[in-house]
Protein backbone atom coordinates (compact mmCIF):
# COMPACT_ATOMS: atom_id res chain seq x y z
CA UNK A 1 117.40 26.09 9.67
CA UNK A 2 120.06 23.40 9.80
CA UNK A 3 121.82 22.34 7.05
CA UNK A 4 121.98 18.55 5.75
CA UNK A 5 124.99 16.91 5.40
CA UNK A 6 126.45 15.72 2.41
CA UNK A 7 126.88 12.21 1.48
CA UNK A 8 130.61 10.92 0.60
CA UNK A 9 129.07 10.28 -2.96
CA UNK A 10 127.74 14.23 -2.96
CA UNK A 11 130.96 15.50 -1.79
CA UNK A 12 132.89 13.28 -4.42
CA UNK A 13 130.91 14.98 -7.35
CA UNK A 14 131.52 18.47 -6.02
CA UNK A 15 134.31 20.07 -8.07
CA UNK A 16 133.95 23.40 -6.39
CA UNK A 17 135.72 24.81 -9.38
CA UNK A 18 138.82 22.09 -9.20
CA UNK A 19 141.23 21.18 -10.84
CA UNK A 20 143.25 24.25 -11.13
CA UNK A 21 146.91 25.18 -10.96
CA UNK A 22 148.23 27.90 -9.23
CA UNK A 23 151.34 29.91 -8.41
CA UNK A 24 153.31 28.85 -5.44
CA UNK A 25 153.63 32.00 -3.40
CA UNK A 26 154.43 32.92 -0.07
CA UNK A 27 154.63 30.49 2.41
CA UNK A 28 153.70 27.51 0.19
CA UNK A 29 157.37 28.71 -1.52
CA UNK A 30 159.21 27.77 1.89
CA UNK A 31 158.02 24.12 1.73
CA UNK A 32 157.67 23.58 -2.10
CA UNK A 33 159.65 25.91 -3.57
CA UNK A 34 159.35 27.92 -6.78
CA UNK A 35 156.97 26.37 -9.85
CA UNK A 36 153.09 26.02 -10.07
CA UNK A 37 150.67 24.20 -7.88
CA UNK A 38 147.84 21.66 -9.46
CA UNK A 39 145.13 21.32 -7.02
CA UNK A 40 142.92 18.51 -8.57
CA UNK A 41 139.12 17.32 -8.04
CA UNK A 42 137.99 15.11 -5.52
CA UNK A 43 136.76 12.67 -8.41
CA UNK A 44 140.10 12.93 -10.21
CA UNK A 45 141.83 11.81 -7.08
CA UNK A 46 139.00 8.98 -6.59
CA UNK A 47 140.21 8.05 -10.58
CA UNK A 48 143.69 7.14 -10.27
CA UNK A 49 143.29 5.33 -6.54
CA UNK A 50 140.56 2.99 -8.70
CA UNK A 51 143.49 2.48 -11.42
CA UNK A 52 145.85 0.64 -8.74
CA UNK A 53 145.18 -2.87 -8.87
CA UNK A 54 143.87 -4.93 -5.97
CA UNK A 55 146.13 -5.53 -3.54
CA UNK A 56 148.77 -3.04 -4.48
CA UNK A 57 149.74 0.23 -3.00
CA UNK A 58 149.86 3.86 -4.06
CA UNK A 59 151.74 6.79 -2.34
CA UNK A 60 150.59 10.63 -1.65
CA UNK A 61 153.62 11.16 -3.43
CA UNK A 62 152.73 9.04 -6.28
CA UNK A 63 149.32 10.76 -6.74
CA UNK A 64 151.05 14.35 -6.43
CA UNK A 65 153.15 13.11 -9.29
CA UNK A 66 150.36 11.86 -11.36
CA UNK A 67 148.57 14.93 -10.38
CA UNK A 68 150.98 17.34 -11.71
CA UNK A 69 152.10 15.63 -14.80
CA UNK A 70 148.59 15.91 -15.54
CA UNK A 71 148.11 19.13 -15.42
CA UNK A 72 151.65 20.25 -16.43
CA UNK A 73 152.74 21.67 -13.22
CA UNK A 74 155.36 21.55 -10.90
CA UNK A 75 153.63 19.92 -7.94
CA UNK A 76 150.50 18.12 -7.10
């Protein structure tokens, strides 16, 4: 029996147990370093793209910073 795929809007809502911070470990600590990981929520993501105002621009890196001050953690 064959599955049916998710809407964007289903997919959005699905936490799947997110947000959560984590250690950094292993080979995450060769990129990123030593600290904790947040790992946010597709919807929480979807909330601070919505807060940049029409017409302006946000960053990965912006988000990851959001993301982690949020959550208290060294990365996003």
């Amino acid at each position: 029996m064959l599955k049916a795929k998710k809407s964007w809007r289903e997919k959005l809502e699905d936490d799947q147990g997110l947000p959560k911070v984590v250690e950094i470990t292993g080979k995450m600590s060769t990129r990123w370093g030593t600290g904790t990981c947040a790992i946010p929520a597709p919807r929480e993501v979807n909330e601070i793209m919505r807060m940049v105002p029409k017409g302006k621009l946000i960053t990965i890196n912006q988000i990851r910073e959001i993301v982690a001050g949020r959550h208290g953690a060294t990365i996003g």
